[in-house]
N, C-alpha and C. Protein backbone atom coordinates (compact mmCIF):
# COMPACT_ATOMS: atom_id res chain seq x y z
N UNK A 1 22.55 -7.85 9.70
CA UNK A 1 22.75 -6.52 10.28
C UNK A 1 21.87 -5.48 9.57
N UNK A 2 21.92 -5.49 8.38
CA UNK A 2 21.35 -4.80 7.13
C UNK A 2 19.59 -4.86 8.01
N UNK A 3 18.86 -6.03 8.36
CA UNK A 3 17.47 -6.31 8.12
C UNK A 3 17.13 -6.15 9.70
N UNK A 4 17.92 -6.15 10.97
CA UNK A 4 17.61 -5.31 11.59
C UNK A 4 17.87 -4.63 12.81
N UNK A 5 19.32 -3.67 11.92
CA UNK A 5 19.59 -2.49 12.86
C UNK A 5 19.54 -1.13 11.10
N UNK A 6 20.21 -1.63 10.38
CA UNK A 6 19.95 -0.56 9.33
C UNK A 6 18.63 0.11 8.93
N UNK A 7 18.19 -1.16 8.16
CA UNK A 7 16.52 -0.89 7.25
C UNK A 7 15.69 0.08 8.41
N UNK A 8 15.73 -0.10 9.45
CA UNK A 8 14.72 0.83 10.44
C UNK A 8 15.04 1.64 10.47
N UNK A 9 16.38 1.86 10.78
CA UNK A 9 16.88 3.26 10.92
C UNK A 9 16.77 4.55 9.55
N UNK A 10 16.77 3.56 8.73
CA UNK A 10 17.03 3.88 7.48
C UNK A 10 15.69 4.72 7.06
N UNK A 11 15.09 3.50 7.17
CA UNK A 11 13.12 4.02 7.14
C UNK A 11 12.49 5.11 8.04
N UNK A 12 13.19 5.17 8.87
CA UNK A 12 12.90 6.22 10.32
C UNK A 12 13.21 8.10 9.44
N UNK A 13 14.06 7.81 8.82
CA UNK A 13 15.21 8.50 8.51
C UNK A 13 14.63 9.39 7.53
N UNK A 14 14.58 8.51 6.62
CA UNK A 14 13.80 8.84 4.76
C UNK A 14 12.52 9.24 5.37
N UNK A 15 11.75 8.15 5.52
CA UNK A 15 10.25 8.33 6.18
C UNK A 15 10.12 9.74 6.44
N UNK A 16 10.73 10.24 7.78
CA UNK A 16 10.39 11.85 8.24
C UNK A 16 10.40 12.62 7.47
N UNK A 17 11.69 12.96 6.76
CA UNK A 17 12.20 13.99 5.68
C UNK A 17 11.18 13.98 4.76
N UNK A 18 11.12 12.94 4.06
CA UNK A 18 9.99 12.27 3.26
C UNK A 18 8.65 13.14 3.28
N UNK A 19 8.07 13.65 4.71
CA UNK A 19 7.22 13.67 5.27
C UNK A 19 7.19 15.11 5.27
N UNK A 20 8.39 15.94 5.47
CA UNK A 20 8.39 17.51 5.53
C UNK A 20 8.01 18.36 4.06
N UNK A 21 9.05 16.93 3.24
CA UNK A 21 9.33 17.57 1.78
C UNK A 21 8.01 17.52 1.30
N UNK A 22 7.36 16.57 1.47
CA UNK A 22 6.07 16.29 0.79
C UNK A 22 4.53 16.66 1.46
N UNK A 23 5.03 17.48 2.60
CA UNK A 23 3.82 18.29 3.41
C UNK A 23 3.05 18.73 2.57
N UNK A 24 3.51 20.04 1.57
CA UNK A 24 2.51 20.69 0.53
C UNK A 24 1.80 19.91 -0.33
N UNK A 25 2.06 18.37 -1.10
CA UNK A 25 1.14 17.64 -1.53
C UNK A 25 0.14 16.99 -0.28
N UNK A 26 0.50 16.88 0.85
CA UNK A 26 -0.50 16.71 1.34
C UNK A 26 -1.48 17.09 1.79
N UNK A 27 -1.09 18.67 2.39
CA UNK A 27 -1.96 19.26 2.11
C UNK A 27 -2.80 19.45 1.30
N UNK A 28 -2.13 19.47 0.27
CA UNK A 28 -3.39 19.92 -1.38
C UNK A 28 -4.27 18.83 -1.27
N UNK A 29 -3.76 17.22 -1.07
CA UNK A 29 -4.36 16.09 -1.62
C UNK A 29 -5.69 16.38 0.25
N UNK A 30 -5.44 16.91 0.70
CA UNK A 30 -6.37 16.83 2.38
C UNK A 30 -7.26 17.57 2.14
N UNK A 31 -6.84 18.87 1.62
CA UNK A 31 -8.00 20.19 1.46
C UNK A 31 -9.00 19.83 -0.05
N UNK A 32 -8.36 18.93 -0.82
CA UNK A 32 -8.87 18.58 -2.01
C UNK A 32 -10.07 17.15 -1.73
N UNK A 33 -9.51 16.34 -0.83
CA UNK A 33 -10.60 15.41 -0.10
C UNK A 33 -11.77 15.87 0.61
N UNK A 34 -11.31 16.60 1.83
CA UNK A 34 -12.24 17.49 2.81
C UNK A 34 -12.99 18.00 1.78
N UNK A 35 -12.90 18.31 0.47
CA UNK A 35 -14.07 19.13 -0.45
C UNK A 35 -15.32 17.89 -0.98
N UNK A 36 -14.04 17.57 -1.31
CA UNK A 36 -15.21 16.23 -2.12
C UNK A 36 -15.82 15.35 -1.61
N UNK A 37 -14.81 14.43 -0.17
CA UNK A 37 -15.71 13.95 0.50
C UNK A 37 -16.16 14.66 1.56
N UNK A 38 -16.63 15.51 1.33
CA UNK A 38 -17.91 16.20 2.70
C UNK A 38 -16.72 16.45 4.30
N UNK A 39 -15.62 16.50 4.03
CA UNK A 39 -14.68 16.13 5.43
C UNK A 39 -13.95 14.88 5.68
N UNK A 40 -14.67 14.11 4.75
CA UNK A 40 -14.00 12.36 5.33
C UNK A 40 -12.23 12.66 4.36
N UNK A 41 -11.46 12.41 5.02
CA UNK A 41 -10.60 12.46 4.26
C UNK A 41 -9.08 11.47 5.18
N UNK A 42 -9.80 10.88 5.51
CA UNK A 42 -8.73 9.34 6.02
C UNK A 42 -9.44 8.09 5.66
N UNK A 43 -8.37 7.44 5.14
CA UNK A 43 -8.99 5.95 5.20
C UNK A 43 -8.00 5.45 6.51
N UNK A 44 -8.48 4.81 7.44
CA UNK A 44 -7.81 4.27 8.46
C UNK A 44 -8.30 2.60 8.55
N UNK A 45 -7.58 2.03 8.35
CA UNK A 45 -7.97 0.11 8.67
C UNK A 45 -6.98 -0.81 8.97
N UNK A 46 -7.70 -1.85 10.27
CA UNK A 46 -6.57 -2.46 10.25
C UNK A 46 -5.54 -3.60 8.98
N UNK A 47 -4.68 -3.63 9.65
CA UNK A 47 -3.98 -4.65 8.57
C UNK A 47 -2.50 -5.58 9.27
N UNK A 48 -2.52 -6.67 9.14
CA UNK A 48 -1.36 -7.56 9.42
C UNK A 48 0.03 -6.94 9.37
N UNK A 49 0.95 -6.75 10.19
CA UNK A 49 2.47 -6.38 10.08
C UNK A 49 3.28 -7.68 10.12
N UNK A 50 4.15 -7.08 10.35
CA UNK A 50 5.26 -7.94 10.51
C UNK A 50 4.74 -9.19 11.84
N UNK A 51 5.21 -10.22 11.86
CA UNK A 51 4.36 -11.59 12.32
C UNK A 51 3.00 -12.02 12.34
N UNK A 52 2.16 -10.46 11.38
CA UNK A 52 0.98 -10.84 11.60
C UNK A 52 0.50 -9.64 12.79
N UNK A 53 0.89 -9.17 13.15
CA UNK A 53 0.72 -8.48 14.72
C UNK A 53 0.19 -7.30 13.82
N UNK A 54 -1.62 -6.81 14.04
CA UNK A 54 -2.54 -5.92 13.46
C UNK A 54 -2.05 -4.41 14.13
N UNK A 55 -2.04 -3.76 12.71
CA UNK A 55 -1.96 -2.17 13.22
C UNK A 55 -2.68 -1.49 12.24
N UNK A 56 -2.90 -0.13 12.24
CA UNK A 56 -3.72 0.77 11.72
C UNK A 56 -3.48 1.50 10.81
N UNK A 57 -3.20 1.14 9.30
CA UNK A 57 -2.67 1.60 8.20
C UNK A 57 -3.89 3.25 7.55
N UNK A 58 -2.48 4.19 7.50
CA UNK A 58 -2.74 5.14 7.43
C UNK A 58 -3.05 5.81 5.41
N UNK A 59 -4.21 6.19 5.28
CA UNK A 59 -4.14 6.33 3.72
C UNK A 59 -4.88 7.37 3.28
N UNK A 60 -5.33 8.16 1.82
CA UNK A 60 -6.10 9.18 1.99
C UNK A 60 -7.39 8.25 1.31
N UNK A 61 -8.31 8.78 1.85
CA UNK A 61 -9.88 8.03 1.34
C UNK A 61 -10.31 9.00 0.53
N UNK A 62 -9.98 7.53 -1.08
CA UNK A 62 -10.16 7.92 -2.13
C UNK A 62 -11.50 7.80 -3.12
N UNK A 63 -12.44 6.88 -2.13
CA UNK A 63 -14.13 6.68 -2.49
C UNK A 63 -14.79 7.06 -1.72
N UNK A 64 -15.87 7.19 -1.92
CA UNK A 64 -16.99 7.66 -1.10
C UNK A 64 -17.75 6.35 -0.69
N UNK A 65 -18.62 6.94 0.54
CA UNK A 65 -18.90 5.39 0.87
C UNK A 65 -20.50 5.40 0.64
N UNK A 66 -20.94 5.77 -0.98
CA UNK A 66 -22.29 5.47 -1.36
C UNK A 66 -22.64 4.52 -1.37
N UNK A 67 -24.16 4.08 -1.30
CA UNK A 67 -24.53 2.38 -1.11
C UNK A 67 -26.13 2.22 -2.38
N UNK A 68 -26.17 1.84 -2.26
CA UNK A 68 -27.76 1.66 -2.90
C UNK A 68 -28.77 1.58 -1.94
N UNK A 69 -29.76 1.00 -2.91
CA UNK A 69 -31.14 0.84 -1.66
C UNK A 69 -31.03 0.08 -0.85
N UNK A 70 -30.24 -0.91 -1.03
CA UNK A 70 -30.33 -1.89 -0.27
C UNK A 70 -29.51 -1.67 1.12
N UNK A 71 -28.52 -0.58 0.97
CA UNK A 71 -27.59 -0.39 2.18
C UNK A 71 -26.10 -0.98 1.64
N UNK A 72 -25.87 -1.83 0.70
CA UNK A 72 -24.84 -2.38 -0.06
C UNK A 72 -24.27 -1.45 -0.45
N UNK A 73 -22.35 -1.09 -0.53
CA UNK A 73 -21.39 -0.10 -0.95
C UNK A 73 -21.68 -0.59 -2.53
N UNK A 74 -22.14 0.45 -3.34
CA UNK A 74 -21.87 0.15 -4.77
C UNK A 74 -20.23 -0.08 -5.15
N UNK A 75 -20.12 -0.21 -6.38
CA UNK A 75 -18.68 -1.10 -6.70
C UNK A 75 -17.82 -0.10 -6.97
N UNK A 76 -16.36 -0.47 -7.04
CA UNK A 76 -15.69 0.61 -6.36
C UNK A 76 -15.67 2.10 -7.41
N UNK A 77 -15.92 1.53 -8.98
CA UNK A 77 -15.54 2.15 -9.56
C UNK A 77 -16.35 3.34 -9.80
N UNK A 78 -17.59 3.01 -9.11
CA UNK A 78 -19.02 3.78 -8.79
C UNK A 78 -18.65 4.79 -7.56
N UNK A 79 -17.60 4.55 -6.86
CA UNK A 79 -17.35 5.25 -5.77
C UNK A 79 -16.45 5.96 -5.76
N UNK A 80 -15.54 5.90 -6.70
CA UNK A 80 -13.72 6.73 -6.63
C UNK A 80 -14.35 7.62 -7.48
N UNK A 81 -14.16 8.93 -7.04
CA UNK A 81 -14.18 10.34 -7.59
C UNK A 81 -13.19 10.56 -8.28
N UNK A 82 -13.51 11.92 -8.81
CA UNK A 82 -12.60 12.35 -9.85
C UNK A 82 -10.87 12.44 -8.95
N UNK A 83 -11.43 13.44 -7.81
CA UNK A 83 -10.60 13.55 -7.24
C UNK A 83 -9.56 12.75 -6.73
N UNK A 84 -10.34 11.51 -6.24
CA UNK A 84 -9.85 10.03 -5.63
C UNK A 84 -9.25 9.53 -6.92
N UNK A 85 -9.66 9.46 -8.38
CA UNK A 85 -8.74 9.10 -9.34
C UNK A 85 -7.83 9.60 -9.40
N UNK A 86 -7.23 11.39 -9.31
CA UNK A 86 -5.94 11.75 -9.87
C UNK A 86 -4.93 10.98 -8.25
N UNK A 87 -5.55 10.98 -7.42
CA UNK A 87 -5.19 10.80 -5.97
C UNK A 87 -4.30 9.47 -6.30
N UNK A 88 -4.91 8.44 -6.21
CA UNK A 88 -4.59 7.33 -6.93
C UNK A 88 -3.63 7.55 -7.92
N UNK A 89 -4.06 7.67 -9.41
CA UNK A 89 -3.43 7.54 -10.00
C UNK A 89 -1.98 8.03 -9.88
N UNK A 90 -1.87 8.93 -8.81
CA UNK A 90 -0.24 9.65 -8.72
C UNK A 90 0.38 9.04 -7.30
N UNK A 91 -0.07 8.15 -6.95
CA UNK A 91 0.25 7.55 -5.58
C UNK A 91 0.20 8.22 -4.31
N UNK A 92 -0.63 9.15 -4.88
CA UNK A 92 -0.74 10.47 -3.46
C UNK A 92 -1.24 10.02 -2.76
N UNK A 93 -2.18 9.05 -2.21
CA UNK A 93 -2.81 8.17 -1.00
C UNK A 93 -2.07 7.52 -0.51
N UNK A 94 -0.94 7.08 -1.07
CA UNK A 94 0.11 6.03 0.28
C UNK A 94 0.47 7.08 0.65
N UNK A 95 1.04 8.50 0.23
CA UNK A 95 1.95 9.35 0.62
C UNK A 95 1.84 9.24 2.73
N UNK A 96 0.64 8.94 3.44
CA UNK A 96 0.30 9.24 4.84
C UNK A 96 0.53 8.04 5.53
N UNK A 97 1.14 7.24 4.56
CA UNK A 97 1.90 5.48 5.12
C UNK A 97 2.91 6.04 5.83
N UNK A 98 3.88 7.12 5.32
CA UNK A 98 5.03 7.56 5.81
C UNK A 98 5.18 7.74 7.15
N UNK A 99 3.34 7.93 7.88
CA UNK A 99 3.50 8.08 9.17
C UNK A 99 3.67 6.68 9.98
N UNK A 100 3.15 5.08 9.28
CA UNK A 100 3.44 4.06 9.80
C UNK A 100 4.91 3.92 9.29
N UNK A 101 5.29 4.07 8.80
CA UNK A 101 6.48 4.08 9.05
C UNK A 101 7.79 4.41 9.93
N UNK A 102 7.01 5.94 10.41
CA UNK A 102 7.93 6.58 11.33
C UNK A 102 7.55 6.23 13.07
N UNK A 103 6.29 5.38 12.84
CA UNK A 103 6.00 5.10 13.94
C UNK A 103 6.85 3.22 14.26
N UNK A 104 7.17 2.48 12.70
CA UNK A 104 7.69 1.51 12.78
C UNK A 104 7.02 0.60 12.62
N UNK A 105 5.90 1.06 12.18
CA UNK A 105 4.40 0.14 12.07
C UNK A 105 5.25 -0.80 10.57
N UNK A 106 5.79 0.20 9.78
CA UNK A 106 5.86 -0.51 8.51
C UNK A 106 6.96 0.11 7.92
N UNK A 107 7.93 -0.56 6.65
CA UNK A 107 8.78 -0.36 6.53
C UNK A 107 8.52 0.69 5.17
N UNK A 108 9.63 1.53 4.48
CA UNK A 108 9.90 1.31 2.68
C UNK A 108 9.47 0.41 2.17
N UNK A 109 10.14 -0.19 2.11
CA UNK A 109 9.93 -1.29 1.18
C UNK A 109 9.35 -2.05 1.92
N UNK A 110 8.92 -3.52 1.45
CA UNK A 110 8.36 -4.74 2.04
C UNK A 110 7.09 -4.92 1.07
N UNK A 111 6.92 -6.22 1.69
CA UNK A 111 5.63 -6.68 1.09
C UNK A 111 4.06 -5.76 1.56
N UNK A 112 3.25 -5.91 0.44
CA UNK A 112 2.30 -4.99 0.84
C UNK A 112 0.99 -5.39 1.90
N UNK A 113 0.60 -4.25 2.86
CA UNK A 113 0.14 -4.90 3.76
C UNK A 113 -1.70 -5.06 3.72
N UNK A 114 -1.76 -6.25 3.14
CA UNK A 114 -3.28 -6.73 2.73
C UNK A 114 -4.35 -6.82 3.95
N UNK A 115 -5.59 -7.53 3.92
CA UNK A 115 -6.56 -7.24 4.78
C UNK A 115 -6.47 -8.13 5.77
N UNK A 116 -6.76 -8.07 6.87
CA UNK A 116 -6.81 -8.97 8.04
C UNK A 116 -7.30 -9.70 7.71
N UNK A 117 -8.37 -10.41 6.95
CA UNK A 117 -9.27 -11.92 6.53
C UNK A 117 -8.40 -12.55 5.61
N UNK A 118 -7.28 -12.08 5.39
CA UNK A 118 -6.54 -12.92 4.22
C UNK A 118 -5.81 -13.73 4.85
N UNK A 119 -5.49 -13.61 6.16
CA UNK A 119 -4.62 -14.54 7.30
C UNK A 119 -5.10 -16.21 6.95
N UNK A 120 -6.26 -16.10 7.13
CA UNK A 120 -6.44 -17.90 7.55
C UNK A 120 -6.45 -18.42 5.69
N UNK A 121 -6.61 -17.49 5.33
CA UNK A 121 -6.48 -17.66 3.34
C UNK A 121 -5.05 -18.12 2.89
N UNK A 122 -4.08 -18.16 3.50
CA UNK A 122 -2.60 -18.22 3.03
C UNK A 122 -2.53 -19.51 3.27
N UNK A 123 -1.34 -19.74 2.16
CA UNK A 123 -0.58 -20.73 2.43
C UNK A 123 0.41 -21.21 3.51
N UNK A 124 1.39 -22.19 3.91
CA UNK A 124 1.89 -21.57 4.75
C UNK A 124 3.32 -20.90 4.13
N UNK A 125 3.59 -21.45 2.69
CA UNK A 125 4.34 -20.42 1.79
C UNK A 125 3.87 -18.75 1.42
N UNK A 126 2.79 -18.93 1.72
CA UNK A 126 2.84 -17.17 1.31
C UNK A 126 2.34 -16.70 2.47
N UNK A 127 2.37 -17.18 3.70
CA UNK A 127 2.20 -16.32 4.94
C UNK A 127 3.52 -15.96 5.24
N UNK A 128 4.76 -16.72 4.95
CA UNK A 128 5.97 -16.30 4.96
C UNK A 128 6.15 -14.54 4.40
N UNK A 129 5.42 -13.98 3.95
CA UNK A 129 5.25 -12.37 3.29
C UNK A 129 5.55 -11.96 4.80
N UNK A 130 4.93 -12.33 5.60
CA UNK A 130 4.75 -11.45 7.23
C UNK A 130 6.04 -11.87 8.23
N UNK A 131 6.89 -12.45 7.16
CA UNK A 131 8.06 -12.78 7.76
C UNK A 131 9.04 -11.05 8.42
N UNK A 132 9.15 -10.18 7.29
CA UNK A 132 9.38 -8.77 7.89
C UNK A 132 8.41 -7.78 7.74
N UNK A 133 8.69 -6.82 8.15
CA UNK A 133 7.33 -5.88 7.94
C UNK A 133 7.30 -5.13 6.43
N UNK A 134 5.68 -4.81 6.58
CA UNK A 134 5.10 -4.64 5.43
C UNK A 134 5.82 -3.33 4.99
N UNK A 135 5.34 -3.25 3.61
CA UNK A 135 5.91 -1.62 3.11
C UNK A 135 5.30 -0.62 2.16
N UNK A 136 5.34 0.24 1.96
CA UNK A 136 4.70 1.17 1.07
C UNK A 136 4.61 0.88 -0.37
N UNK A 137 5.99 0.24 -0.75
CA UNK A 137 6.03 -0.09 -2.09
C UNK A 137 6.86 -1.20 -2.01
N UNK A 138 7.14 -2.76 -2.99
CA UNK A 138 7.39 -3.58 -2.31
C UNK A 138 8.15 -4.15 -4.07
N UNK A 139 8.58 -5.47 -3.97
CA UNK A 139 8.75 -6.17 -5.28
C UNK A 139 8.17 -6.74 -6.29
N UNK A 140 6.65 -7.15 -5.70
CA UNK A 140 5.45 -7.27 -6.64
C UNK A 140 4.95 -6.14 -6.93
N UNK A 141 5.30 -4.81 -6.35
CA UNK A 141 4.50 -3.71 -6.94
C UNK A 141 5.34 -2.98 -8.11
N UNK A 142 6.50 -2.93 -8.06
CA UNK A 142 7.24 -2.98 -9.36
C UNK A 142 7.15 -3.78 -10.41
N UNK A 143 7.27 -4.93 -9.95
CA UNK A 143 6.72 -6.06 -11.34
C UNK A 143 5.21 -6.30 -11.74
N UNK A 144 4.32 -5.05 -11.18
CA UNK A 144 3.16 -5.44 -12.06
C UNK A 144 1.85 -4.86 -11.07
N UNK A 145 2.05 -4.52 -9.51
CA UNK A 145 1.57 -3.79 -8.68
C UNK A 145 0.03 -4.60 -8.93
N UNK A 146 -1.41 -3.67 -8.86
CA UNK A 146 -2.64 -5.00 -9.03
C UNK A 146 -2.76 -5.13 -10.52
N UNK A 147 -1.97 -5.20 -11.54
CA UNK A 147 -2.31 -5.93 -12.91
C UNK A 147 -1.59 -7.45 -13.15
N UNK A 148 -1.26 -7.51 -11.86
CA UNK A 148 -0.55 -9.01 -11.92
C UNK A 148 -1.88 -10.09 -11.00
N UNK A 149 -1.68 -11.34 -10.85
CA UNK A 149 -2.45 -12.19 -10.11
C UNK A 149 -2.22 -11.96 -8.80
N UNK A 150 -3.04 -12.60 -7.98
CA UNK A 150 -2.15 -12.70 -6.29
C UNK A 150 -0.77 -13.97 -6.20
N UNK A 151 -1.80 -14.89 -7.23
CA UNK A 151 -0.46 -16.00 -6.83
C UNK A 151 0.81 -15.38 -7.32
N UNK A 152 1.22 -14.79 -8.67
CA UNK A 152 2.41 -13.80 -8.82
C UNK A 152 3.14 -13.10 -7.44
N UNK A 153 1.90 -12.14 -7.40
CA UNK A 153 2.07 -11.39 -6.45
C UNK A 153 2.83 -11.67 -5.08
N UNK A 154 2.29 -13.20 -4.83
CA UNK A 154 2.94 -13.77 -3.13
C UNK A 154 4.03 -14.47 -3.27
N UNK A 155 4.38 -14.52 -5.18
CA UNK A 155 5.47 -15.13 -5.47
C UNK A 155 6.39 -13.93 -4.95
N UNK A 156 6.28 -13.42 -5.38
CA UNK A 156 7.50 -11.96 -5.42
C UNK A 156 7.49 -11.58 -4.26
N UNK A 157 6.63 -11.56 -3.49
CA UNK A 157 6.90 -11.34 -1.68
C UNK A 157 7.76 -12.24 -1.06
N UNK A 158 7.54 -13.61 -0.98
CA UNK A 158 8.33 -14.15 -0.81
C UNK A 158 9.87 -14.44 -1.01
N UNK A 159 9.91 -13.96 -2.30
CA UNK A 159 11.08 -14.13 -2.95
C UNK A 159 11.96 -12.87 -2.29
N UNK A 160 10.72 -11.54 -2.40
CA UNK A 160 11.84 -10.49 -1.45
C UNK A 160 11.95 -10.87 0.00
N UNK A 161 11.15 -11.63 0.84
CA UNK A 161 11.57 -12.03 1.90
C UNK A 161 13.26 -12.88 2.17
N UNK A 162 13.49 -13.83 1.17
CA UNK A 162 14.43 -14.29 0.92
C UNK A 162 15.93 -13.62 0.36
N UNK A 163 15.34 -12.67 0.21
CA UNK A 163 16.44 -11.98 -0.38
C UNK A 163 16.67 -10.50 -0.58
N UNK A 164 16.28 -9.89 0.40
CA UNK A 164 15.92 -8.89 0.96
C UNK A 164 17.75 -8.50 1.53
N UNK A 165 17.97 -7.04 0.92
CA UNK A 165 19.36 -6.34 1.01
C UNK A 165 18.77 -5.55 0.51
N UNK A 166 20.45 -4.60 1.38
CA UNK A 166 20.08 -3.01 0.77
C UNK A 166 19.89 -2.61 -0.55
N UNK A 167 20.65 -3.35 -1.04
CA UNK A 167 20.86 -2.86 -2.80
C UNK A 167 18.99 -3.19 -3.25
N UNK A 168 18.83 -4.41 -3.16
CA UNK A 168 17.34 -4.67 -3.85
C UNK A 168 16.42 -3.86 -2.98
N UNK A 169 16.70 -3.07 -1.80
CA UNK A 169 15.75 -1.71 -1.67
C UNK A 169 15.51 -0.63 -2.12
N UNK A 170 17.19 0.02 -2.73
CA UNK A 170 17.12 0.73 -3.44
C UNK A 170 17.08 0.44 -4.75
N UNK A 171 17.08 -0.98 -5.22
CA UNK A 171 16.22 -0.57 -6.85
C UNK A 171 15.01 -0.44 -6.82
N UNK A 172 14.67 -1.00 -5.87
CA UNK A 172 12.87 -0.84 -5.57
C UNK A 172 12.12 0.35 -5.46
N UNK A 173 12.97 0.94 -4.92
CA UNK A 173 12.57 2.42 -3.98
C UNK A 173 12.88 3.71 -6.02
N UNK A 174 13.95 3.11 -6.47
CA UNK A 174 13.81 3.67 -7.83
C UNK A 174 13.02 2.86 -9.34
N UNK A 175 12.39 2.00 -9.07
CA UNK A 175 11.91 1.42 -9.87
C UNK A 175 10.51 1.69 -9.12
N UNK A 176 10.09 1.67 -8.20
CA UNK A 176 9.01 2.57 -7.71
C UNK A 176 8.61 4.58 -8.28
N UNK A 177 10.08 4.77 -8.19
CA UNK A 177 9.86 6.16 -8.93
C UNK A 177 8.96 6.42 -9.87
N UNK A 178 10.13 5.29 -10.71
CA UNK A 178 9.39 5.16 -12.11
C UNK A 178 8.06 4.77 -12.65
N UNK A 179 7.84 3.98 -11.82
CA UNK A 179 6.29 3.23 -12.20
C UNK A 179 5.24 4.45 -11.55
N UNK A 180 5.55 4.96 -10.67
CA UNK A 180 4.88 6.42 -10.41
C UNK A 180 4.50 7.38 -11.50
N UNK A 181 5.52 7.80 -11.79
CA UNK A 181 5.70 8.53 -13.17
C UNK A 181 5.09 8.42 -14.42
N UNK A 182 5.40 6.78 -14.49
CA UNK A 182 4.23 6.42 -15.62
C UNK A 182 2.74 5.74 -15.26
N UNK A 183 2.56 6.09 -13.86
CA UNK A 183 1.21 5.54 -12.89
C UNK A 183 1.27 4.29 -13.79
N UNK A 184 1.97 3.18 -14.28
CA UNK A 184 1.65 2.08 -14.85
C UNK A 184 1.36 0.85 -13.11
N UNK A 185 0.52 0.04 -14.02
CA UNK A 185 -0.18 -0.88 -13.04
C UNK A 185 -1.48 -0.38 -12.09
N UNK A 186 -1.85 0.55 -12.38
CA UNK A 186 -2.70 0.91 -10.85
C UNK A 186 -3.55 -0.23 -11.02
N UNK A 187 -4.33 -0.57 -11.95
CA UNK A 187 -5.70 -1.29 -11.61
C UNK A 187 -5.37 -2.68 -11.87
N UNK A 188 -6.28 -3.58 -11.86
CA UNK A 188 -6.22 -5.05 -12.53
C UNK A 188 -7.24 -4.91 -13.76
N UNK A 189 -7.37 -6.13 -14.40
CA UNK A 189 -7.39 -6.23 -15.22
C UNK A 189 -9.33 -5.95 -15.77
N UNK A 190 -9.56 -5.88 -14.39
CA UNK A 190 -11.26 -6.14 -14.31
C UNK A 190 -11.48 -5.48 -13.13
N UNK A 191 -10.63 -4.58 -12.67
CA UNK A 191 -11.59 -3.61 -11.72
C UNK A 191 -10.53 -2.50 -11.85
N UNK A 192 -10.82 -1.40 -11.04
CA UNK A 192 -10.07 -0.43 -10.52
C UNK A 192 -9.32 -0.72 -9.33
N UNK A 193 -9.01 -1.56 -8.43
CA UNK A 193 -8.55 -2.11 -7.58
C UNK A 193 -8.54 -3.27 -7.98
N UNK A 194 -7.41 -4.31 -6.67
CA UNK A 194 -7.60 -5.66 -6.89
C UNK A 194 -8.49 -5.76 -6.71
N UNK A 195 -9.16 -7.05 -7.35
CA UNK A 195 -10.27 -8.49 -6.43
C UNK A 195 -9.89 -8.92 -5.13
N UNK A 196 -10.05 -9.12 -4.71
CA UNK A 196 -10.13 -9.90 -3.15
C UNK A 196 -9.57 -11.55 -3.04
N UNK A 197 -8.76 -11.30 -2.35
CA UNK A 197 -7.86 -12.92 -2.77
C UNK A 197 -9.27 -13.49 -1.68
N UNK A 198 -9.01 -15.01 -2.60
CA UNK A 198 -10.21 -15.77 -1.66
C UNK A 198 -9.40 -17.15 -1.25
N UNK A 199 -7.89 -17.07 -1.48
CA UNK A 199 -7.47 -18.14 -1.32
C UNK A 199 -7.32 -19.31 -2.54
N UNK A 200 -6.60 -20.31 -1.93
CA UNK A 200 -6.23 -21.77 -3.40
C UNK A 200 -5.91 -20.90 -4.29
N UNK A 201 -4.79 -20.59 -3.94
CA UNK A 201 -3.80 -19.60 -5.34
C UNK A 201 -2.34 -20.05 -5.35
């Protein structure tokens, strides 16, 4: 009942409010992009939901999309601005997920929703992640968010697939607070973002 007539409603609910209360950071974080990047100030891409079924994840674009001579995006860490760092570092770029959410694209919580080429990369144990829909902040992002591995990572998706209740949303949703607060985990261990799962994990 909880997984699905509540959690939506629930997410519908928070999501909006969510969305009023936190207008004035978005603004700041929009008018603060529009400066730096020249106007670009959405990242929009697709990404796998719930069964897999592609939708258009909403975020603030926190690099610039410089390249070299060759036409190649230099690496990321060459590309995230100052601005795009505090952005990041305070989780102010998911803050515009709230709108897949209210559209139902994606939940609170859930597993996080990775790149469309990672589909034929899964196991058929960790495609089980797309068992419910994806979420803003999830159970691998509390336990370690990208300073953990992927194989970790699809451990703990799974595991919240399995065991997914209200209660383990709301520790999530406050153990998310927290890891905010102390921006612990943003990067891995060797980039500013994850690496790119390539699969056999």
């Amino acid at each position: 009942m909880y997984r699905s007539v509540f959690k939506p409603l629930f997410d519908f609910c928070v999501a909006f409010v969510a969305l009023l209360l936190t207008s004035p950071l978005i603004l700041g974080a929009m008018l603060a992009l529009a400066i730096v990047n020249r106007g670009h100030i959405w990242f929009l891409q697709p990404r796998p939901g719930k069964d897999g079924k592609i939708f258009t994840v909403i975020k603030f674009k926190t690099m610039t999309d410089a390249r070299d001579a060759q036409g190649v995006l230099l690496p990321d860490s060459d590309r995230l601005t100052a601005a795009g760092r505090f952005i990041r570092k305070t989780s102010l770029d998911e803050l515009p997920q709230l709108i897949n959410v209210v559209k139902g694209d994606m939940s609170l919580v859930g597993p996080r929703p990775l790149l469309v080429e990672y589909l034929p990369r899964y196991s058929a144990e960790q495609a089980r992640r797309h068992d419910v829909r994806p979420g803003i902040t999830g159970w691998a992002q509390v336990n370690g968010r990208n300073a953990i591995s992927w194989k970790q990572k699809f451990t703990y998706d799974v595991w919240y697939v399995d065991n997914l209740s209200a209660a383990l949303d709301i520790k999530i949703l406050f153990l998310t607070i927290m890891k905010v607060l102390k921006a612990d985990g943003i990067t891995s261990d060797t980039s500013v973002t994850m690496e790119k799962f390539m699969g056999d994990e």
